[in-house]
N, C-alpha and C. Protein backbone atom coordinates (compact mmCIF):
# COMPACT_ATOMS: atom_id res chain seq x y z
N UNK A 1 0.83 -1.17 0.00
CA UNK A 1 0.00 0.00 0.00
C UNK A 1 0.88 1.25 0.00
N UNK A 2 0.29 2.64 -0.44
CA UNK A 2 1.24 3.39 -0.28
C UNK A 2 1.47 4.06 0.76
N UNK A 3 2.71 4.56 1.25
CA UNK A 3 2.73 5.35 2.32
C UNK A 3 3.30 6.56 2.30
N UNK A 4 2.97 7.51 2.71
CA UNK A 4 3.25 8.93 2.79
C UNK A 4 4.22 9.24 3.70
N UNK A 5 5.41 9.49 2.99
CA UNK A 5 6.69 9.62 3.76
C UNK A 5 6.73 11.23 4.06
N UNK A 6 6.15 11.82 3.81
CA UNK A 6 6.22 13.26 4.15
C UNK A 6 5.08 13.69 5.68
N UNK A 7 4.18 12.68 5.50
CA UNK A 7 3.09 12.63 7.04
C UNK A 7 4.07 11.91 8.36
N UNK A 8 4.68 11.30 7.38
CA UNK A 8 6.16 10.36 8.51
C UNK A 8 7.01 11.58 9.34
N UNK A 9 7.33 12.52 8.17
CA UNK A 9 8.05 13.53 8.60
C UNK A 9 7.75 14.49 9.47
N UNK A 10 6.37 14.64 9.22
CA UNK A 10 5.78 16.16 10.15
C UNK A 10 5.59 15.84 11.39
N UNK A 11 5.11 13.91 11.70
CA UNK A 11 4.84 13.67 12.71
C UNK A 11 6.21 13.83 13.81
N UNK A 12 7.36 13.17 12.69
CA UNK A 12 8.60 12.80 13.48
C UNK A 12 9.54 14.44 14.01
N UNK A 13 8.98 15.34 13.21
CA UNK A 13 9.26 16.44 13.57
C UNK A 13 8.71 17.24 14.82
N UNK A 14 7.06 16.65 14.61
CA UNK A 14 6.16 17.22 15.53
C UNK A 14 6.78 16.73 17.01
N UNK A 15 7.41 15.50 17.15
CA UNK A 15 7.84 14.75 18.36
C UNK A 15 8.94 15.32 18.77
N UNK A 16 9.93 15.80 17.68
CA UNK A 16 11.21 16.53 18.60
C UNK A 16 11.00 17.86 19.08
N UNK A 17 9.40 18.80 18.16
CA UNK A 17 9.45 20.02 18.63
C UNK A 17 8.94 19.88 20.08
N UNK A 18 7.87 18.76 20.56
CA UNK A 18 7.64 18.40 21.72
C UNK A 18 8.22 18.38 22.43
N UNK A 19 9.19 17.25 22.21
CA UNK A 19 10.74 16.93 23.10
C UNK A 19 11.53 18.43 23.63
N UNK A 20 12.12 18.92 22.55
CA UNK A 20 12.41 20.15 22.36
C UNK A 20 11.94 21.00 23.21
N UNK A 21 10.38 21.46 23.65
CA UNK A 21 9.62 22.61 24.28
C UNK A 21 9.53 22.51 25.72
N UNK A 22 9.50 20.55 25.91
CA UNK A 22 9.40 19.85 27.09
C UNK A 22 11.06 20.47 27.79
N UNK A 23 12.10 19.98 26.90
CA UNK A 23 13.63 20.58 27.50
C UNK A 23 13.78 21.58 27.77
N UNK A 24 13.31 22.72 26.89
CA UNK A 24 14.13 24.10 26.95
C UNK A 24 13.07 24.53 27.91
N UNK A 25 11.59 24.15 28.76
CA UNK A 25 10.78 24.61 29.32
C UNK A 25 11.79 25.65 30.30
N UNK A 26 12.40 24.67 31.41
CA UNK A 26 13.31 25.32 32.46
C UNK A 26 14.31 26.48 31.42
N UNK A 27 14.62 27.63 32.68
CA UNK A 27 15.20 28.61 31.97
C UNK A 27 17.13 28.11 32.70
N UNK A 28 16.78 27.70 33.09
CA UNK A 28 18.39 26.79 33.26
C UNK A 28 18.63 25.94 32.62
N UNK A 29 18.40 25.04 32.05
CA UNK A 29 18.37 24.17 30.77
C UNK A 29 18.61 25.34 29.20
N UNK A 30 18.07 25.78 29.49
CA UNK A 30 18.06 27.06 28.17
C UNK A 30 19.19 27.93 28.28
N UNK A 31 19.88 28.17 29.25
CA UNK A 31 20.90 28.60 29.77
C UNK A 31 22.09 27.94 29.60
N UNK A 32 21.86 26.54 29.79
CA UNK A 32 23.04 26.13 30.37
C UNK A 32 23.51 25.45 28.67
N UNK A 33 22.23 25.17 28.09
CA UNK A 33 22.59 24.55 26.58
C UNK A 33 22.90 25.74 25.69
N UNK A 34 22.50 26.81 25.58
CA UNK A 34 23.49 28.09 24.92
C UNK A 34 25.08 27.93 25.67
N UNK A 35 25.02 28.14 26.97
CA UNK A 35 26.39 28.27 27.43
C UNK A 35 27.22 26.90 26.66
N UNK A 36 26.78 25.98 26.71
CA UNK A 36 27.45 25.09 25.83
C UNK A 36 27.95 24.75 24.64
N UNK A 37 26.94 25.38 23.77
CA UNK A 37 27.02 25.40 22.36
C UNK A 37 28.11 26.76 22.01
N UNK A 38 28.13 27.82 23.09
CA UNK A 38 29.20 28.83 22.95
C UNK A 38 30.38 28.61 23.24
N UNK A 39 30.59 27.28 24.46
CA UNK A 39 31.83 26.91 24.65
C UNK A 39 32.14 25.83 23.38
N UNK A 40 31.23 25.30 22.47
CA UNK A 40 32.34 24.70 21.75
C UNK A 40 32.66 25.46 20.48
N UNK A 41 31.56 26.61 20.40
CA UNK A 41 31.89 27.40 18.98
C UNK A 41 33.47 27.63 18.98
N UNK A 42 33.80 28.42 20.96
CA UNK A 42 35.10 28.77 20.76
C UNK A 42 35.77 28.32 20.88
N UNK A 43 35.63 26.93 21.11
CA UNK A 43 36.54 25.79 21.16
C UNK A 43 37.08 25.62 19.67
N UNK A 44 36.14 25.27 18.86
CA UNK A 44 36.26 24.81 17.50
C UNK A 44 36.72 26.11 16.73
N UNK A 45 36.47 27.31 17.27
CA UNK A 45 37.64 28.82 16.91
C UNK A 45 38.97 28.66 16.69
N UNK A 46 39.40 28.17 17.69
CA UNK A 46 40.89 27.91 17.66
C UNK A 46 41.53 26.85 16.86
N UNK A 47 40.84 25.90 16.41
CA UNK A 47 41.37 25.22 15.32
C UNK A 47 40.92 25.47 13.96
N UNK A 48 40.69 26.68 13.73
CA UNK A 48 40.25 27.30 12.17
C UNK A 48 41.40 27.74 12.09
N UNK A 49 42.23 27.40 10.90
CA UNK A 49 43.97 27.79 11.02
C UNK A 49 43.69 29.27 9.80
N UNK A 50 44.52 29.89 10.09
CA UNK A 50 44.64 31.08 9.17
C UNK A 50 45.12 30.58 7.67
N UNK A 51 44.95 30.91 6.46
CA UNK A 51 45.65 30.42 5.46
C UNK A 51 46.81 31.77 4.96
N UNK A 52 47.12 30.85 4.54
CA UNK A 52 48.80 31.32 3.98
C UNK A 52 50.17 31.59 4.70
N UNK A 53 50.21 29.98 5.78
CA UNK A 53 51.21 29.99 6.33
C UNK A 53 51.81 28.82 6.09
N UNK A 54 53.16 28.36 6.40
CA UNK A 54 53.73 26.55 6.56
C UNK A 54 53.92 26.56 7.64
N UNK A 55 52.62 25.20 8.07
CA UNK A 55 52.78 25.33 9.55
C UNK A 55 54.18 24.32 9.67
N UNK A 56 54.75 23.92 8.96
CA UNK A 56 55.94 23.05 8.98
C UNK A 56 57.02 23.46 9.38
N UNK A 57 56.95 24.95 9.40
CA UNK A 57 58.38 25.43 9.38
C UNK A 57 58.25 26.32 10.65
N UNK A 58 56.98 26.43 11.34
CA UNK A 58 57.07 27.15 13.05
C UNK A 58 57.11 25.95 13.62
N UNK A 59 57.85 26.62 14.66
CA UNK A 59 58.87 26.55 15.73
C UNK A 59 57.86 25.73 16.31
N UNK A 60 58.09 24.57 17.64
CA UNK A 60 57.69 23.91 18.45
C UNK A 60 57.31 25.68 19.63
N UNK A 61 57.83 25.92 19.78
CA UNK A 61 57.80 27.14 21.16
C UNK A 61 57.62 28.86 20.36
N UNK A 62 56.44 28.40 19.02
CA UNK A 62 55.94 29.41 18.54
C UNK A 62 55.15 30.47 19.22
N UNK A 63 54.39 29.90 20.27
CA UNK A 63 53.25 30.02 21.60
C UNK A 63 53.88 30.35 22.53
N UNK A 64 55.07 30.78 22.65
CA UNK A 64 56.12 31.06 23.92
C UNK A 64 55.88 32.61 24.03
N UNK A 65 55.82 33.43 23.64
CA UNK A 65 55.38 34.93 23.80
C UNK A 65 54.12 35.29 23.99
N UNK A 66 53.14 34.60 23.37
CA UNK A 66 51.69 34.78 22.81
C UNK A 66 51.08 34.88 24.76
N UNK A 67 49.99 35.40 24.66
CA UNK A 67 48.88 35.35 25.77
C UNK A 67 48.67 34.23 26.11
N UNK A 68 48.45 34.15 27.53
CA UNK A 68 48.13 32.82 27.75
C UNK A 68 47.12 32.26 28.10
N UNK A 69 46.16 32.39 27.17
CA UNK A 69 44.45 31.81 27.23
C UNK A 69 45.06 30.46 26.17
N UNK A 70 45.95 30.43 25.27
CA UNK A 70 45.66 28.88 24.81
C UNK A 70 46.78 28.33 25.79
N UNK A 71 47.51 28.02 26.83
CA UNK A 71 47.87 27.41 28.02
C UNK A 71 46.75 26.52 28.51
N UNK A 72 45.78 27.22 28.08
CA UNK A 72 44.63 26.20 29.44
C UNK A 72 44.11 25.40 28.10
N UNK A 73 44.40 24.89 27.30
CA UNK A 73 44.13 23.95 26.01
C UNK A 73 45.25 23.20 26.34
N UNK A 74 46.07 22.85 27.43
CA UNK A 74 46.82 21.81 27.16
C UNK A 74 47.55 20.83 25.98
N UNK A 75 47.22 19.88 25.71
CA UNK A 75 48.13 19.56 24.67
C UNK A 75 48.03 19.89 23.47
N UNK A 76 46.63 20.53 22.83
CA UNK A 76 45.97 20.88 22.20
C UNK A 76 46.99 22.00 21.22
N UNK A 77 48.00 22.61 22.19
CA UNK A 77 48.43 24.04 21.61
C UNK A 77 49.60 23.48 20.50
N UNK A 78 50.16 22.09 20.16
CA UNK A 78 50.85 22.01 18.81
C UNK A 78 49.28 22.61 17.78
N UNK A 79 48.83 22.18 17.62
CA UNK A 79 47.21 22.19 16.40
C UNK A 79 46.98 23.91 16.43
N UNK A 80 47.66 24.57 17.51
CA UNK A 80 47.03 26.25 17.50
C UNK A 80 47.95 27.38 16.93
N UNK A 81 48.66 26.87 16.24
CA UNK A 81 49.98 27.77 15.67
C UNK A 81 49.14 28.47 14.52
N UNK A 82 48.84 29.68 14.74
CA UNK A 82 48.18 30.76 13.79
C UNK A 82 46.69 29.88 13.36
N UNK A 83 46.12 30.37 14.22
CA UNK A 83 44.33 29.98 14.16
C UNK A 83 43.79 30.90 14.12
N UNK A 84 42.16 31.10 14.07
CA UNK A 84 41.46 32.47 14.21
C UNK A 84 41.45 32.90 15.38
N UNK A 85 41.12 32.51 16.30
CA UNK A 85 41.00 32.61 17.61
C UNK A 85 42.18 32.49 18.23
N UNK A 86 43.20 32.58 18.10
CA UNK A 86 44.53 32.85 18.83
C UNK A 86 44.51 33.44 20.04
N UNK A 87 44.08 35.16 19.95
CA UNK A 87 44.42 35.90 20.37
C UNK A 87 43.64 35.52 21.99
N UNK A 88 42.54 34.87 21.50
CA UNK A 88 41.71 34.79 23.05
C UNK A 88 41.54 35.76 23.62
N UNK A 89 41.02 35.72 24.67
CA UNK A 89 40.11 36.93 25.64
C UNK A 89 41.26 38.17 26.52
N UNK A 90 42.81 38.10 25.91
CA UNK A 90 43.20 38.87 26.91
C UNK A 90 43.33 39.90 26.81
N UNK A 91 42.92 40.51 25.36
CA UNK A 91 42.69 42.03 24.86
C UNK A 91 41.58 42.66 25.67
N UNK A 92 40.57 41.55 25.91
CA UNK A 92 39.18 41.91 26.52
C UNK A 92 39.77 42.16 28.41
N UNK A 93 40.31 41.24 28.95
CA UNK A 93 40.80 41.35 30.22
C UNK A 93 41.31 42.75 30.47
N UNK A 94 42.58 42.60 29.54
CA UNK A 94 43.27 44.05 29.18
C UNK A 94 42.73 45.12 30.04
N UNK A 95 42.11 45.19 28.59
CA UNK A 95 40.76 46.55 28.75
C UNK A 95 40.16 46.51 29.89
N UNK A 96 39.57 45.67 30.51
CA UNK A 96 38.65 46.00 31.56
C UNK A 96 39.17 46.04 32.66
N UNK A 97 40.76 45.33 33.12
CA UNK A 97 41.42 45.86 34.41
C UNK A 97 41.45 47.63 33.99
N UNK A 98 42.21 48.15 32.70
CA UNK A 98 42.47 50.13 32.54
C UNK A 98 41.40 50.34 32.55
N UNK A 99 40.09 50.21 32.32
CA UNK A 99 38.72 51.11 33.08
C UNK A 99 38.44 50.86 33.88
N UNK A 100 39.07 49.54 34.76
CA UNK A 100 38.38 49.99 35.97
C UNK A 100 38.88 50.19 37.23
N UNK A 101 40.30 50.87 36.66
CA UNK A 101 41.59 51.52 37.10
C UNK A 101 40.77 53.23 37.40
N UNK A 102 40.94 53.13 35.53
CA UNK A 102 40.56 54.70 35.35
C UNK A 102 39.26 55.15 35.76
N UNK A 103 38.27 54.03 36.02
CA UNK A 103 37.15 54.49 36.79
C UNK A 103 37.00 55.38 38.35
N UNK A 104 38.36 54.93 39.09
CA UNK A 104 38.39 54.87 40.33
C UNK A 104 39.80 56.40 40.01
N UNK A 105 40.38 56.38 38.92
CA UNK A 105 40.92 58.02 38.84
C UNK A 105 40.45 59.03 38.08
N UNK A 106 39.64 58.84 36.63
CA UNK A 106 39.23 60.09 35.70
C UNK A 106 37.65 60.47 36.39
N UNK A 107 37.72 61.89 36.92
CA UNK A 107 36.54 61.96 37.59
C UNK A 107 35.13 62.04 36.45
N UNK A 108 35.45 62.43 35.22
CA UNK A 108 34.59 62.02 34.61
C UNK A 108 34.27 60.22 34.70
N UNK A 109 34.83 59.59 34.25
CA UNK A 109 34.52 58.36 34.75
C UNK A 109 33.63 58.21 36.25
N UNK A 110 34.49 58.45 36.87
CA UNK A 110 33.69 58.13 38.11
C UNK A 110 32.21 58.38 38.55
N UNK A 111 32.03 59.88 37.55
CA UNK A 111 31.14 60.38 37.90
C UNK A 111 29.99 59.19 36.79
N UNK A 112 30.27 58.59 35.74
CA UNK A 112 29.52 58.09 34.70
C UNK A 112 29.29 56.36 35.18
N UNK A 113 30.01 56.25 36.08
CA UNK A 113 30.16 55.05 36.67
C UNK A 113 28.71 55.34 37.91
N UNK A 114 28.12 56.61 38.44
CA UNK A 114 27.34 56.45 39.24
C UNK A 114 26.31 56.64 38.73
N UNK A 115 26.22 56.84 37.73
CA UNK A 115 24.67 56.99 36.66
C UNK A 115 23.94 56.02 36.70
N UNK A 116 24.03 54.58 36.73
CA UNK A 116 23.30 53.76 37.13
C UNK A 116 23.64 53.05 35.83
N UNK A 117 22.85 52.24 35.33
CA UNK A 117 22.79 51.82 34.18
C UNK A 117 23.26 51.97 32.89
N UNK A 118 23.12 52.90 32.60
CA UNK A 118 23.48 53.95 31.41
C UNK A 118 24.42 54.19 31.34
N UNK A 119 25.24 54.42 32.54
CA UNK A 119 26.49 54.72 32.98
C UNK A 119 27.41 53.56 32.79
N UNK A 120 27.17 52.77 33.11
CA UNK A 120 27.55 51.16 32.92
C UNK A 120 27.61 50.61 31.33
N UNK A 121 26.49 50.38 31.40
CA UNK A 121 26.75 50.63 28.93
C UNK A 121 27.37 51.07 28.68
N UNK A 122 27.23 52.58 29.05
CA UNK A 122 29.13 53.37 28.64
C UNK A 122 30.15 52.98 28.73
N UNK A 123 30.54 53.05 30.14
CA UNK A 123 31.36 52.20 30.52
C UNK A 123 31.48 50.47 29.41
N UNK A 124 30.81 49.80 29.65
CA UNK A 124 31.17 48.91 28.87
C UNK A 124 31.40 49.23 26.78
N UNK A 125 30.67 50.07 26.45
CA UNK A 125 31.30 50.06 25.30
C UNK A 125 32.59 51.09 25.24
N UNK A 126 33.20 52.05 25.86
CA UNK A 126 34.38 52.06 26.34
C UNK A 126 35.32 51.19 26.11
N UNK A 127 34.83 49.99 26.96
CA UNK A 127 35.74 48.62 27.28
C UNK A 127 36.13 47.77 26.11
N UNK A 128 35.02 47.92 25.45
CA UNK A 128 35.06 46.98 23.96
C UNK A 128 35.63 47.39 23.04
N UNK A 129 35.72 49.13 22.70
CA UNK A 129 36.20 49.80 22.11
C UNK A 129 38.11 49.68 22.12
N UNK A 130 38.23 50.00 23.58
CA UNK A 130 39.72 49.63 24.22
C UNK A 130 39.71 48.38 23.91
N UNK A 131 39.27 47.14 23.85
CA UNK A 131 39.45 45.70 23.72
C UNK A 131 39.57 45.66 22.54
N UNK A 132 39.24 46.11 21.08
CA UNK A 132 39.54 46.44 19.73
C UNK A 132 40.75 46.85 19.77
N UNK A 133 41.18 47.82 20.44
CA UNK A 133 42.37 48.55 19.76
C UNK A 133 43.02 47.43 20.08
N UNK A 134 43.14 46.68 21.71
CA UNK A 134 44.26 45.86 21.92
C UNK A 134 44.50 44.61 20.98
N UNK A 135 43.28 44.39 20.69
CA UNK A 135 43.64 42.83 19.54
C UNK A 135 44.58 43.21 18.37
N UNK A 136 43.69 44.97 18.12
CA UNK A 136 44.25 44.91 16.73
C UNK A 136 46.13 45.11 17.15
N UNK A 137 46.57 45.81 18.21
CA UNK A 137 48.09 45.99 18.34
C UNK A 137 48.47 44.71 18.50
N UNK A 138 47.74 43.78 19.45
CA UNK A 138 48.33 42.84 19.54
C UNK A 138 48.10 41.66 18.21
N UNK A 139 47.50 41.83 17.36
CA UNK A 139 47.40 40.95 16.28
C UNK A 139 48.71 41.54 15.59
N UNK A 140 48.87 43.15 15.21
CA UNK A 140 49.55 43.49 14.43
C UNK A 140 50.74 43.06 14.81
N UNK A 141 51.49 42.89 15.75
CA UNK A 141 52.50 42.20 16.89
C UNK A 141 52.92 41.00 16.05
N UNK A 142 51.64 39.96 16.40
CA UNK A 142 51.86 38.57 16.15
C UNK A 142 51.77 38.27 14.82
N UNK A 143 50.94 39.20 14.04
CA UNK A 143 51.22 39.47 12.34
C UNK A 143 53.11 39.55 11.96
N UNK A 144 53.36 40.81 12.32
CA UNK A 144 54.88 40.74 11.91
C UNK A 144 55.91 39.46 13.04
N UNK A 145 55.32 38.70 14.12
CA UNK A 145 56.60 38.30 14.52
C UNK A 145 56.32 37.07 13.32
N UNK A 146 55.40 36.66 12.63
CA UNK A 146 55.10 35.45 11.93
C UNK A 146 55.30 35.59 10.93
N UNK A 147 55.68 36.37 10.07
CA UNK A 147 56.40 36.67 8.50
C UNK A 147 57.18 35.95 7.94
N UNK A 148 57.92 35.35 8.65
CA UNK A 148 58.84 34.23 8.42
C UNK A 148 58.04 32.92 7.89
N UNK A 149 57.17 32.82 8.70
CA UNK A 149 56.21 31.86 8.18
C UNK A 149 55.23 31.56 7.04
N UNK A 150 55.13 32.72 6.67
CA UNK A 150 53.97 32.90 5.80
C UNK A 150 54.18 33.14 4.29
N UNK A 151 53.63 32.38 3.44
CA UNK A 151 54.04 32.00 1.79
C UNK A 151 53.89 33.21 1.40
N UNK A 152 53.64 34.07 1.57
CA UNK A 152 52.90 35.32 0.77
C UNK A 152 54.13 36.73 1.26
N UNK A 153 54.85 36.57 2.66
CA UNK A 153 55.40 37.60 2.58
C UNK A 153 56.64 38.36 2.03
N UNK A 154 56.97 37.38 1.30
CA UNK A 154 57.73 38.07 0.18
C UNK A 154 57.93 38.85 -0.65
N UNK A 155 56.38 38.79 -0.95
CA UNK A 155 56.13 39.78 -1.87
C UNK A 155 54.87 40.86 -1.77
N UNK A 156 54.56 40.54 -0.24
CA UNK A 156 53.40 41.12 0.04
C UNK A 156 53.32 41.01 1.38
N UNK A 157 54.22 41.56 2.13
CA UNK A 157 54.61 42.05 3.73
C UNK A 157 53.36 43.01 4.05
N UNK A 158 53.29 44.05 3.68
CA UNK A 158 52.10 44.91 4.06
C UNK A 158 51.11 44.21 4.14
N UNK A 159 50.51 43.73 3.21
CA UNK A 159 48.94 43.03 2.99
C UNK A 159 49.20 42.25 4.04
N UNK A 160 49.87 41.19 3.72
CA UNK A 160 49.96 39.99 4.56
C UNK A 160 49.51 40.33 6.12
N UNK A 161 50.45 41.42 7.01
CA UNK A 161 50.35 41.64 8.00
C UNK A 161 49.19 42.26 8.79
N UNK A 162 48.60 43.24 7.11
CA UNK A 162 47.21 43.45 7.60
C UNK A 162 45.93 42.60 7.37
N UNK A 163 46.32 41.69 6.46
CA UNK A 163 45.03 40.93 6.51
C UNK A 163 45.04 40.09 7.64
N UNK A 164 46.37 39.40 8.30
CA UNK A 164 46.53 38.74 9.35
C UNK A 164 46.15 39.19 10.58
N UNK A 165 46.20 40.49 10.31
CA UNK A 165 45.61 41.34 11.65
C UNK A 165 43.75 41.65 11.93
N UNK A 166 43.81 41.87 10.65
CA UNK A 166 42.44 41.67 10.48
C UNK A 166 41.38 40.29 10.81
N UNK A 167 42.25 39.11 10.40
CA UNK A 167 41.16 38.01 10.97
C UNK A 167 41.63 37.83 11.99
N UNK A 168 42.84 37.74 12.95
CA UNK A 168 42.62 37.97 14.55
C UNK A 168 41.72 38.82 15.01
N UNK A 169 42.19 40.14 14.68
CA UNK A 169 40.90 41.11 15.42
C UNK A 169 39.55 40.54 15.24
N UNK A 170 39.24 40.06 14.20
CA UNK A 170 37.49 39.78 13.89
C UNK A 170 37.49 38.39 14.75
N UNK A 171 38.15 37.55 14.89
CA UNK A 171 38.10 36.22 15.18
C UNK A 171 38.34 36.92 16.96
N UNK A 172 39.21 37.47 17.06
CA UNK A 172 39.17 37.97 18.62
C UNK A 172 38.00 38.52 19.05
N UNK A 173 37.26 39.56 17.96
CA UNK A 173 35.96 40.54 18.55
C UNK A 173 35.01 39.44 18.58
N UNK A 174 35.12 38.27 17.80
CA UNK A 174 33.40 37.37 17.62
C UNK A 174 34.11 36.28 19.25
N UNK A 175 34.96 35.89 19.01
CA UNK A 175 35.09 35.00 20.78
C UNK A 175 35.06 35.88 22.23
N UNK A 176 35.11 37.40 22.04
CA UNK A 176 35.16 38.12 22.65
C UNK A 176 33.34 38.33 22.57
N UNK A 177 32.40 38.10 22.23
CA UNK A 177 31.16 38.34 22.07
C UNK A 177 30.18 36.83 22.32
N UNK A 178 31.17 35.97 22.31
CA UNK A 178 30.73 34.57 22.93
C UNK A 178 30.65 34.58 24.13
């Protein structure tokens, strides 16, 4: 007889949106499964390798200067030699120890710090703003110490260093927004 594989489907769909509505009911469950799915986005960040390098020819103790948010990846850090996510969260740290330094000395600050709310948004896009500049110095940093490495800078040192700077910073601002 025939059977309708598409009534198969709506039903079998209808059962996971169930499943589905039944799980995410609790707002801790809904919580805790975003927080998860964000820890592996930026997990799986760091092994998106940049192109146009030989990773053959860096150094075992390439990661010896760099920040130390990929330290806590353990053995993981041979596989992280020029990834998107390199730079990790310490541009963001950075920034938010100097405002909230300068909160407690620029009396404008201080005074924008007691505004309540509003004051605080500020304050935080401030922070993000300062957390930009630092990726981008510190990308531009790890752009030129890696030249040696990279197929392209021979003949294209400038570009190279800024496009390299460019997908750290973006790869830093999107794990920095995770």
């Amino acid at each position: 007889m025939f059977k309708n594989r598409f009534l198969d489907f709506v039903r079998l769909s209808s059962v996971i949106n169930n499943a589905a509505e039944s799980f995410f009911k609790s707002e801790i469950r809904r919580r805790l499964f975003v927080t998860a799915v964000l820890i592996i986005i930026s997990r799986l960040g760091y092994f998106i390798p940049l192109p146009g390098f030989d990773r053959r020819l860096i150094p075992q103790d390439y990661l010896s200067f760099a920040s130390g948010s990929v330290d806590e990846l353990g053995d993981f850090t041979a596989e992280l030699k020029l990834s998107l996510f390199q730079l990790g969260i310490s541009p963001q740290i950075i920034a938010s120890i100097i405002m909230q330094v300068l909160c407690h000395v620029v009396p404008s600050l201080v005074k924008l710090r007691k505004e309540g709310l509003d004051g605080n948004q500020k304050i935080k896009s401030y922070i993000w703003w300062m957390s930009l500049g630092f990726a981008i110095l510190e990308a531009g940093i790890v752009a030129c110490y890696s030249l040696p490495y990279s197929i392209y800078a021979a003949s294209y040192r400038a570009k190279h260093v800024m496009l390299t700077s460019l997908f750290w910073s973006v790869g830093n601002d999107y794990d920095m927004d995770l």
